[in-house]
Protein backbone atom coordinates (compact mmCIF):
# COMPACT_ATOMS: atom_id res chain seq x y z
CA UNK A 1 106.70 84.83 112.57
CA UNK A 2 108.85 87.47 110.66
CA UNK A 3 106.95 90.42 108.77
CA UNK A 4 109.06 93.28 106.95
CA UNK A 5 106.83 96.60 106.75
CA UNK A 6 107.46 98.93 103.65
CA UNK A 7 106.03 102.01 104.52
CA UNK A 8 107.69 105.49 104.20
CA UNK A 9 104.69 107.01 106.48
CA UNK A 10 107.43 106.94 109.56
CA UNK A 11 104.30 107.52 112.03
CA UNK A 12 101.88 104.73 110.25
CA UNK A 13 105.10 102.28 110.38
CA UNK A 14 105.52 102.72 113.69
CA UNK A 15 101.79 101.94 114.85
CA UNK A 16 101.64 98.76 112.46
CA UNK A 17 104.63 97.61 114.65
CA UNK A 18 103.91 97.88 117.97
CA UNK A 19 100.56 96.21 116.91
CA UNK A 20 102.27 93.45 115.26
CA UNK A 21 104.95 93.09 118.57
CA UNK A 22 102.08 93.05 120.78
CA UNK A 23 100.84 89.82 118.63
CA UNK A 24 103.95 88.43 118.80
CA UNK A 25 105.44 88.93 115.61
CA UNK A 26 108.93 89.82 114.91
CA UNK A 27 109.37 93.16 113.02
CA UNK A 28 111.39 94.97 110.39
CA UNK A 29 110.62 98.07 108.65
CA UNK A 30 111.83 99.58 104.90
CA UNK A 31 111.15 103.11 104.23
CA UNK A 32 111.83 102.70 100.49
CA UNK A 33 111.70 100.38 97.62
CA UNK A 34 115.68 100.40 97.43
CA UNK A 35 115.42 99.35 101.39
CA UNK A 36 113.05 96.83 100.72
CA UNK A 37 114.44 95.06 97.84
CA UNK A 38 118.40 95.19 99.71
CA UNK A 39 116.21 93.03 102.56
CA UNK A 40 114.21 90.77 100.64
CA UNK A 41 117.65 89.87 98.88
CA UNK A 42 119.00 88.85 101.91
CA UNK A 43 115.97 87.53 104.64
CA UNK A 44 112.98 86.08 103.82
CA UNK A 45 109.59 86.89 105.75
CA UNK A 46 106.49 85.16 106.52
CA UNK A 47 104.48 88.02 105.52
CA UNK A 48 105.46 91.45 103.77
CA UNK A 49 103.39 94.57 104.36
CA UNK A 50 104.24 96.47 100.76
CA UNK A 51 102.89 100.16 100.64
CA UNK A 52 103.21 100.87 96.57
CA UNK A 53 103.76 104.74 96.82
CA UNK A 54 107.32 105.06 98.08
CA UNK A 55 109.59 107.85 97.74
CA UNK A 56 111.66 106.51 95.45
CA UNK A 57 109.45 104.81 92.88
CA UNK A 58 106.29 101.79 92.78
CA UNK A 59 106.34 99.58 95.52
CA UNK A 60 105.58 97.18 92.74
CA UNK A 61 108.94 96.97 91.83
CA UNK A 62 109.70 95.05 94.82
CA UNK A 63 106.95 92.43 93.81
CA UNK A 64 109.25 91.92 90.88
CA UNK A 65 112.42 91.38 92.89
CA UNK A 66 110.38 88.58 94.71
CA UNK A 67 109.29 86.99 91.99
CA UNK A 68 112.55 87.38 89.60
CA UNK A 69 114.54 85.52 92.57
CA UNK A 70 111.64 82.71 93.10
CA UNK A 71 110.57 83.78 96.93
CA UNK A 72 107.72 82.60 98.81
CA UNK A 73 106.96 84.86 100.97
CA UNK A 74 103.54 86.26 101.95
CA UNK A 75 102.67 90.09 100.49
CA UNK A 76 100.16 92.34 101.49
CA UNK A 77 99.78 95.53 99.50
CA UNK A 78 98.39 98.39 101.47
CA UNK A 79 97.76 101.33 99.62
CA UNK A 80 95.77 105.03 99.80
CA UNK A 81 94.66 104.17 96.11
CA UNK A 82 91.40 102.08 95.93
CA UNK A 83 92.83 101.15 92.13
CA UNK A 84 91.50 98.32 90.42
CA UNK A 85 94.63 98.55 87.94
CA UNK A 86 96.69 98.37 90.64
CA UNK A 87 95.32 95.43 92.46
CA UNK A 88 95.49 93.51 89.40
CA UNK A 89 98.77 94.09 88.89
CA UNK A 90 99.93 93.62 92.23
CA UNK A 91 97.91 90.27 92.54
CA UNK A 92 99.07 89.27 89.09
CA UNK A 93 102.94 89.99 90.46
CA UNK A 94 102.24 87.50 93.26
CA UNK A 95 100.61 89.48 95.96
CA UNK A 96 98.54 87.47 98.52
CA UNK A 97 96.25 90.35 99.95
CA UNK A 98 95.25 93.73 99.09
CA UNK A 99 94.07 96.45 101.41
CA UNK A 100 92.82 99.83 101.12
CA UNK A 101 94.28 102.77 104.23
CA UNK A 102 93.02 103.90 106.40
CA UNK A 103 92.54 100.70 107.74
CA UNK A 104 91.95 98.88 111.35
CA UNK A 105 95.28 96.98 113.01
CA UNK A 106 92.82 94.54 113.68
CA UNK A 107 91.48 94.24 110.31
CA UNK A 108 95.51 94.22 109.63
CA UNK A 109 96.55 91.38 112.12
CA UNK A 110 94.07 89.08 110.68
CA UNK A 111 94.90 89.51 106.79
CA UNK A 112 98.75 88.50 108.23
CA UNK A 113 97.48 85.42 110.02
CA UNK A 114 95.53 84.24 107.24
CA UNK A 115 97.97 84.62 104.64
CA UNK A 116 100.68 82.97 106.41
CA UNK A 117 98.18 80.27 107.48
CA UNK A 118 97.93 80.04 103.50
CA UNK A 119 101.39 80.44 102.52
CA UNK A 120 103.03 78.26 105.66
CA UNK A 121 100.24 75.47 106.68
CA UNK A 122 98.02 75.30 103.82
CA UNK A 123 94.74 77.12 104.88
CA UNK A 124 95.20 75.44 108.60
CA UNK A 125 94.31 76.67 111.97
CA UNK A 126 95.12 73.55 113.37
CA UNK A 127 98.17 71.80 112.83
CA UNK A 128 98.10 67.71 113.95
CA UNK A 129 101.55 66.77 114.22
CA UNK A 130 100.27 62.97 115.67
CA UNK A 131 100.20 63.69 119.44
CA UNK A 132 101.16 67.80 118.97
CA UNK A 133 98.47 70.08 117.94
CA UNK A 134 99.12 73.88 117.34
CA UNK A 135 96.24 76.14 117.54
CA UNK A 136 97.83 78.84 115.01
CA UNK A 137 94.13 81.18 116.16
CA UNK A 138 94.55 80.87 120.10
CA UNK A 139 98.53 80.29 119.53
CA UNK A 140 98.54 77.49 121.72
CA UNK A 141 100.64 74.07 121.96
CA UNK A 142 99.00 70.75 123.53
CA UNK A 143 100.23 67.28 123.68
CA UNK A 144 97.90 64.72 124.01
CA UNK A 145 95.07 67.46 125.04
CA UNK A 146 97.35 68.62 127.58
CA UNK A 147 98.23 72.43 127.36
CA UNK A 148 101.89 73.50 127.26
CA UNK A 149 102.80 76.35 128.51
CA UNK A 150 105.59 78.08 126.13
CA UNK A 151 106.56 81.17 125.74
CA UNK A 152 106.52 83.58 122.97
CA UNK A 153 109.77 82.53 121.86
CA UNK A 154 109.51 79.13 122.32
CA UNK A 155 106.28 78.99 120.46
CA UNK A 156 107.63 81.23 117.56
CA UNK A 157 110.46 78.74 117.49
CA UNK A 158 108.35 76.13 117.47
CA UNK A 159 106.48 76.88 114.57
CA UNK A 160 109.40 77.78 112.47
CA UNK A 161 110.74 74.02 112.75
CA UNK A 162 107.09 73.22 112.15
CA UNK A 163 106.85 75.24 108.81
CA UNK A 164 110.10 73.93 107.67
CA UNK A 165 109.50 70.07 108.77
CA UNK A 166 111.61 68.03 107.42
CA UNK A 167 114.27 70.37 106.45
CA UNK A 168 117.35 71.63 107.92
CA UNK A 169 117.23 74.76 109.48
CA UNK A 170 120.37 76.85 110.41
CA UNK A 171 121.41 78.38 113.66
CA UNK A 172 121.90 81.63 111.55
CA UNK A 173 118.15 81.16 110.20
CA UNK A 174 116.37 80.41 113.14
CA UNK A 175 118.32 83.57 114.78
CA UNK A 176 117.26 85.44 112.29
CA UNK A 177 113.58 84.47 112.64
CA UNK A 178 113.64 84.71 116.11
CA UNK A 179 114.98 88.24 116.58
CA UNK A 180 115.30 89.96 112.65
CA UNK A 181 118.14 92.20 112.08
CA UNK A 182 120.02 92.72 115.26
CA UNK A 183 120.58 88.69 114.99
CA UNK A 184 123.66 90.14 113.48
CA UNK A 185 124.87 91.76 116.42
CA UNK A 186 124.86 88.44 118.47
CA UNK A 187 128.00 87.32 119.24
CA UNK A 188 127.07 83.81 119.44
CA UNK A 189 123.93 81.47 119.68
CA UNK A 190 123.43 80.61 123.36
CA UNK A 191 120.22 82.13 123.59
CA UNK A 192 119.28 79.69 120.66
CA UNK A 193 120.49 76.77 122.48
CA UNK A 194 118.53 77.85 126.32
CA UNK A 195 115.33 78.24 123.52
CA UNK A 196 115.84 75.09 122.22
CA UNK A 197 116.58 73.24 125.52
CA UNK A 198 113.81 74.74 126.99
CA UNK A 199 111.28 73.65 124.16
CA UNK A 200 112.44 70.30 124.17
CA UNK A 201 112.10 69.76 127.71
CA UNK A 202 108.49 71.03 128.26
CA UNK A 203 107.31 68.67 124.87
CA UNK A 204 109.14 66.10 126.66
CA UNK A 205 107.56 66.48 129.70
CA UNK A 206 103.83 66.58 128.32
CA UNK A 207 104.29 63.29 126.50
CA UNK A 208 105.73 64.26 123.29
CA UNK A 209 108.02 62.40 120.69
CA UNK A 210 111.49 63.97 120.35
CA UNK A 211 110.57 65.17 116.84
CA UNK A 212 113.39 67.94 117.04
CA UNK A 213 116.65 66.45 115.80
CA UNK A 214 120.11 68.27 116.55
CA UNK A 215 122.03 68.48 113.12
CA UNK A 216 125.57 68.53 113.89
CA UNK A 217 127.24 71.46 112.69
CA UNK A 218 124.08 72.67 110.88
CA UNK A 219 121.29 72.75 112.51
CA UNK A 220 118.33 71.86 113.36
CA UNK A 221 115.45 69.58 111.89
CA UNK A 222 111.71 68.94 113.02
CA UNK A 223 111.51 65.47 111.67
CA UNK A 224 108.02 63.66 111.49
């Protein structure tokens, strides 16, 4: 899972992402609302951590980017001001969460999870693909009540065909996903393909249905 922090407290942004790393989430950081809105333009997130005091005007204005160009993804507005105004406005602009600094990483971690569990599986902590179960809590894969052991990539990869079942998902946005910005530094997409392989072959091996379908020239599509 991909979350974008927009926070120009350099110190504060670095905490929330070593947190976030150590729960295996994928991180970028913003330091201003002209950073953040160049970013949402281009990516999309799972989650968005959206401080409204920036240096260079109201966070809020980035709630209106996201909402002029019709994106989904998840917001959290964290904020020194305990303003009712402005948690009205930001939950009337489309935020998801609202919360208060100073604030626990904990407390953090677990407004993330259950937003995306909102935004991504509809409220779920499990996910019952037939014989495939993700435990989105424990992050954990079983087939058949059989654990499988992935690994952080191949579980992050996992869940991003999950969340987009159905649908074709490109090399470039699964890259992306996987590893944030410096996807653009790769020179190709081997270490998509040994991830993919990989995944395959363990499902396979616990008793799974080849749900993940290689779209020539495309992508990729979990297809149940």
């Amino acid at each position: 899972m991909k979350v974008l922090i927009v926070e120009d407290e350099r110190e504060l942004a670095k905490s929330i992402v070593q947190y976030l790393r150590q729960e295996s989430y994928v991180c970028e950081v913003a330091y201003s609302a002209q950073q953040a809105t160049e970013k949402i333009v281009l990516h999309d997130y799972d989650c968005i951590l959206l401080d409204i005091n920036l240096p260079d005007g109201n966070g809020l204005t980035v709630l209106e980017a996201l909402k002029i160009d019709g994106k989904a993804d998840g917001v959290i507005i964290i904020s020194a001001r305990n303003s009712l105004d402005d948690k009205i406005k930001g939950l009337n602009l489309g935020a998801d969460d609202y919360l208060v600094k100073p604030f626990h990483l904990s407390e953090l971690g677990a407004r993330i999870s259950a937003v995306i569990r909102r935004k991504r599986f509809g409220g779920n902590n499990l996910l019952t693909l037939h014989e495939l179960i993700i435990d989105l809590l424990g992050k954990v894969v079983s087939v058949n009540e059989t654990l499988v052991d992935l690994t952080r990539k191949e579980y992050d990869l996992l869940l991003f065909l999950v969340s987009n079942k159905n649908r074709v998902v490109s090399k470039n946005a699964i890259a992306e996903h996987l590893s944030g910005d410096v996807a653009e530094v790769f020179d190709n997409f081997d270490f998509i393909y040994a991830h993919m392989k990989n995944l395959k072959k363990k499902l396979t091996e616990a008793g799974c249905a080849d749900y993940i379908k290689t779209i020539y020239g495309l992508g990729y599509k979990f297809e149940v």
